[in-house]
C-alpha atoms as a PDB file:
ATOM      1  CA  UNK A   1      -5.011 -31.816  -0.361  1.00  0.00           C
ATOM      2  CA  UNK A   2      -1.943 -32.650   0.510  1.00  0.00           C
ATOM      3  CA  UNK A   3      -0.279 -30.713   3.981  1.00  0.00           C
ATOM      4  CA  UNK A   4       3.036 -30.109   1.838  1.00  0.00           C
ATOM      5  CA  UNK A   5       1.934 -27.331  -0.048  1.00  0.00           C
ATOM      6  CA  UNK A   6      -0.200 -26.185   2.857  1.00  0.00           C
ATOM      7  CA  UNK A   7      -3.033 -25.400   1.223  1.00  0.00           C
ATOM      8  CA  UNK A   8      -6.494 -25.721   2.770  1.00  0.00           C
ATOM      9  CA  UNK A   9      -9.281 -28.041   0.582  1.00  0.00           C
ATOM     10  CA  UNK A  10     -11.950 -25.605   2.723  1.00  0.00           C
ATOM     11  CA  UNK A  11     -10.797 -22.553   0.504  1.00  0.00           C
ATOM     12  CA  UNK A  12     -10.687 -24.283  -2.439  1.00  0.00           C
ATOM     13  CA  UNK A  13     -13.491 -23.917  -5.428  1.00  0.00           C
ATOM     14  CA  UNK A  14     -15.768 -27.006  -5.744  1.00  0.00           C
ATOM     15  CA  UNK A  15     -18.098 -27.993  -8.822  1.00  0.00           C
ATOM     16  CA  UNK A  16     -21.242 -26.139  -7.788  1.00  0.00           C
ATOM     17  CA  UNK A  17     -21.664 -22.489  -8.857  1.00  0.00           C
ATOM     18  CA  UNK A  18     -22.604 -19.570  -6.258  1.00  0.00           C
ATOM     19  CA  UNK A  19     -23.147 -16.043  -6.367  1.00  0.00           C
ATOM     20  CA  UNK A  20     -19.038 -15.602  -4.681  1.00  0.00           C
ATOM     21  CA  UNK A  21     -18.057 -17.790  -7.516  1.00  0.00           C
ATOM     22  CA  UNK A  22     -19.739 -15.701 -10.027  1.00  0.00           C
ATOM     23  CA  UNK A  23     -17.763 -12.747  -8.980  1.00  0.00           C
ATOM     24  CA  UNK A  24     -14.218 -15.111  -9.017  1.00  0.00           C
ATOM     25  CA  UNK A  25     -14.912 -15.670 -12.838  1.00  0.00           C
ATOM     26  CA  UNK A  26     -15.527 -11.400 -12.773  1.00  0.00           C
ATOM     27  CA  UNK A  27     -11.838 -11.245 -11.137  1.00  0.00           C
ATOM     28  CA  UNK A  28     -10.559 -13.811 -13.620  1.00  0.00           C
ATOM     29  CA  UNK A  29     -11.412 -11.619 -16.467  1.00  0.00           C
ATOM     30  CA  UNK A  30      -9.803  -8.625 -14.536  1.00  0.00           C
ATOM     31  CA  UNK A  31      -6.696 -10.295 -14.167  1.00  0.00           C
ATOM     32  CA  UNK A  32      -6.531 -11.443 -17.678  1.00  0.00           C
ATOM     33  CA  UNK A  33      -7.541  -7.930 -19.677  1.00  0.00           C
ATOM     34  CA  UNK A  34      -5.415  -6.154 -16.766  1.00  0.00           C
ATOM     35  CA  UNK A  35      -1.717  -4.987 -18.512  1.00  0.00           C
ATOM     36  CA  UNK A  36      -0.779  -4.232 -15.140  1.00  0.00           C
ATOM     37  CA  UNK A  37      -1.137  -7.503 -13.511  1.00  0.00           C
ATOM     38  CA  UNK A  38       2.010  -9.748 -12.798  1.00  0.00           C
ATOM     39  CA  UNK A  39       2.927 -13.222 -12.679  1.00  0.00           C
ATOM     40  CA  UNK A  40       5.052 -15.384 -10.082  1.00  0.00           C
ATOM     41  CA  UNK A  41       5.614 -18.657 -10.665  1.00  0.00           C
ATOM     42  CA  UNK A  42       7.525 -20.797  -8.610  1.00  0.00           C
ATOM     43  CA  UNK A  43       8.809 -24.766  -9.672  1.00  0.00           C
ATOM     44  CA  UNK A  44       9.584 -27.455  -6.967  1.00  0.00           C
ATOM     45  CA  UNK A  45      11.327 -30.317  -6.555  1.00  0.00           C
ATOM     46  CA  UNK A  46      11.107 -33.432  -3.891  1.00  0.00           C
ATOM     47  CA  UNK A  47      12.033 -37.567  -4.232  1.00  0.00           C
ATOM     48  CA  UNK A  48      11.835 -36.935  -8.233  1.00  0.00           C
ATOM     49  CA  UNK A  49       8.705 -35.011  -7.769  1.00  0.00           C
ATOM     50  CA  UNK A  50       7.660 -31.537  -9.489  1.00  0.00           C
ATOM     51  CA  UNK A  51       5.300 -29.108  -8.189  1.00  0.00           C
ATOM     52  CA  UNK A  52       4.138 -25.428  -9.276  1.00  0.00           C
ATOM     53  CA  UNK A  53       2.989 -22.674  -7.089  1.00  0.00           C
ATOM     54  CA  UNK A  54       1.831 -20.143  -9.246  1.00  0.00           C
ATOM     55  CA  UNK A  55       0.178 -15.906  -8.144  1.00  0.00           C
ATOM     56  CA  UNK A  56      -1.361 -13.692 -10.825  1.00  0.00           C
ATOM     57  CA  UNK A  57      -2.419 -10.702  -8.890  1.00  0.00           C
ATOM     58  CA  UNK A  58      -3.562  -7.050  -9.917  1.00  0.00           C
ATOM     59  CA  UNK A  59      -5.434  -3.924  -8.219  1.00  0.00           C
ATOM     60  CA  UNK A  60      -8.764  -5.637  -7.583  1.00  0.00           C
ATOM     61  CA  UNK A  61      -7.274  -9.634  -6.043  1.00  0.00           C
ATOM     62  CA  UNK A  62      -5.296 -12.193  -7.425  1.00  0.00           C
ATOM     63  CA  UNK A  63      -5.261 -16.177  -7.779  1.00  0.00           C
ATOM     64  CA  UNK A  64      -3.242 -18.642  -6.982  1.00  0.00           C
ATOM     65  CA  UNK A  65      -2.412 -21.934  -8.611  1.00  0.00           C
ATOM     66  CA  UNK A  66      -1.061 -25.089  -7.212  1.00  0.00           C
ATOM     67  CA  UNK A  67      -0.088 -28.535  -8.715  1.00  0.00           C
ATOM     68  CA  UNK A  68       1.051 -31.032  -6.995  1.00  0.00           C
ATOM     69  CA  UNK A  69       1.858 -33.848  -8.511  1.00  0.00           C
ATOM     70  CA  UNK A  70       0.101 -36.211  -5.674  1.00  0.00           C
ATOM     71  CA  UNK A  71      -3.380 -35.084  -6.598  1.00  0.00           C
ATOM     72  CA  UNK A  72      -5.326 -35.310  -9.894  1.00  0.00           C
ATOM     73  CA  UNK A  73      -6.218 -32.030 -10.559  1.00  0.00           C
ATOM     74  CA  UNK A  74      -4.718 -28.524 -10.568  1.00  0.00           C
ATOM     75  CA  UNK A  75      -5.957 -26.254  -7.119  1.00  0.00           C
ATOM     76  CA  UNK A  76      -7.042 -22.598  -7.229  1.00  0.00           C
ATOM     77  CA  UNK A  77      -7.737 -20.132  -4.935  1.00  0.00           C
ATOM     78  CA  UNK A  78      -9.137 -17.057  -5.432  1.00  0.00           C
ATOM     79  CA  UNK A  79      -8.660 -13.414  -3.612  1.00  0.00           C
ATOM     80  CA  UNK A  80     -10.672 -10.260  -3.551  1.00  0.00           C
ATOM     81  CA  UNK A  81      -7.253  -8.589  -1.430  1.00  0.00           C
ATOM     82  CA  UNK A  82      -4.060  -8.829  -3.307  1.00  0.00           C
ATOM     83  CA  UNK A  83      -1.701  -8.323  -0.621  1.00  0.00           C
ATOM     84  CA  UNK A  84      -3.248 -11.175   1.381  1.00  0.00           C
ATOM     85  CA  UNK A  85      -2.714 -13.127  -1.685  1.00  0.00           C
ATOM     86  CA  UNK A  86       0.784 -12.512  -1.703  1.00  0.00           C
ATOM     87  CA  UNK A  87       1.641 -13.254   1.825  1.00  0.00           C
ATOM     88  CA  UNK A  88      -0.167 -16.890   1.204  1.00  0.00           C
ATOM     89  CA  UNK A  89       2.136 -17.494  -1.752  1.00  0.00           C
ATOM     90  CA  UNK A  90       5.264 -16.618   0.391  1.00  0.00           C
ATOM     91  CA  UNK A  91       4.062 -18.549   3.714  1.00  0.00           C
ATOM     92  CA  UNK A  92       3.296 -21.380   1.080  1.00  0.00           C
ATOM     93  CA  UNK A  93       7.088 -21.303  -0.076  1.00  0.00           C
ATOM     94  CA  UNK A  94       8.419 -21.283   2.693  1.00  0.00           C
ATOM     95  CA  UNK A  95       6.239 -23.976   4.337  1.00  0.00           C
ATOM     96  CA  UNK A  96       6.979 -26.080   0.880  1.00  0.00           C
ATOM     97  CA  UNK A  97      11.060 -25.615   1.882  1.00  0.00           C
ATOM     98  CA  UNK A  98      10.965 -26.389   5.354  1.00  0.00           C
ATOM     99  CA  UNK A  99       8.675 -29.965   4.455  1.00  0.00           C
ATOM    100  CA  UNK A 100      11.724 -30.822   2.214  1.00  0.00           C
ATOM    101  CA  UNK A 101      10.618 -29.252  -1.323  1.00  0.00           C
ATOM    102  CA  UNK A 102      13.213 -27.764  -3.315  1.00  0.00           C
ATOM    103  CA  UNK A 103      13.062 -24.247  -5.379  1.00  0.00           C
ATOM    104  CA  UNK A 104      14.202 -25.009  -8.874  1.00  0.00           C
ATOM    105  CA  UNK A 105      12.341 -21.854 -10.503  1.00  0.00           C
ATOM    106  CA  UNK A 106      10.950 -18.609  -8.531  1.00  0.00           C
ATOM    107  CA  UNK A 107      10.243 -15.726 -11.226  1.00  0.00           C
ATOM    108  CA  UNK A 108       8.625 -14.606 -13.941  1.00  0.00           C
ATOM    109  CA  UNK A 109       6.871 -17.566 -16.310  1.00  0.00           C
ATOM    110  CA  UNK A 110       8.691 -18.937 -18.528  1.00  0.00           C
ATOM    111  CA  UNK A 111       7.690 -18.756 -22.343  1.00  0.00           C
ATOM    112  CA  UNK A 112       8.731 -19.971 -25.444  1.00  0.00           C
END
């Protein structure tokens, strides 16, 4: 993983399935059914590059999303503690800025 997004490869998912990622796919459908769950997505820019850093957290944890445009697939990370989720995503911004990343988009997603 690359150190500009700041992201850790230990936390990330890998291919084999366990009992904690059994209960990630449980959260997953929690944050999809839940109408009270919000979205933050957040759109970078650096030497022509684009990036995405994006939260979906509710009551019972959140995820987070990266892509970075270095590496081949998409990252996720998933929390059982929202608020720990959140602080992540903010450190992860502002790490992002500091490294020379630019904020093009920080909101809600954009549809349609």
């Amino acid at each position: 993983m690359s150190e500009e997004f700041d992201f850790n490869d230990d936390e990330i998912l890998d291919d084999e399935t366990s009992d904690e990622e059994e209960n990630d796919w449980t959260l997953k459908e929690s944050l999809e059914s839940d109408p009270n769950s919000s979205v933050r997505t957040t759109i970078l820019e650096k030497n022509s590059m684009i990036g995405l850093l994006s939260i979906r957290s509710a009551a019972d944890g959140a995820a987070i999303c990266k892509v970075d445009p270095r590496e081949a697939f998409p990252s996720l990370k998933i929390y059982d503690d929202p608020d720990l989720a959140r602080q992540w995503f903010a450190k992860a911004i502002r790490t992002s800025v500091q490294r020379g990343w630019r904020v093009l988009y920080d909101g809600l997603p954009l549809e349609g």
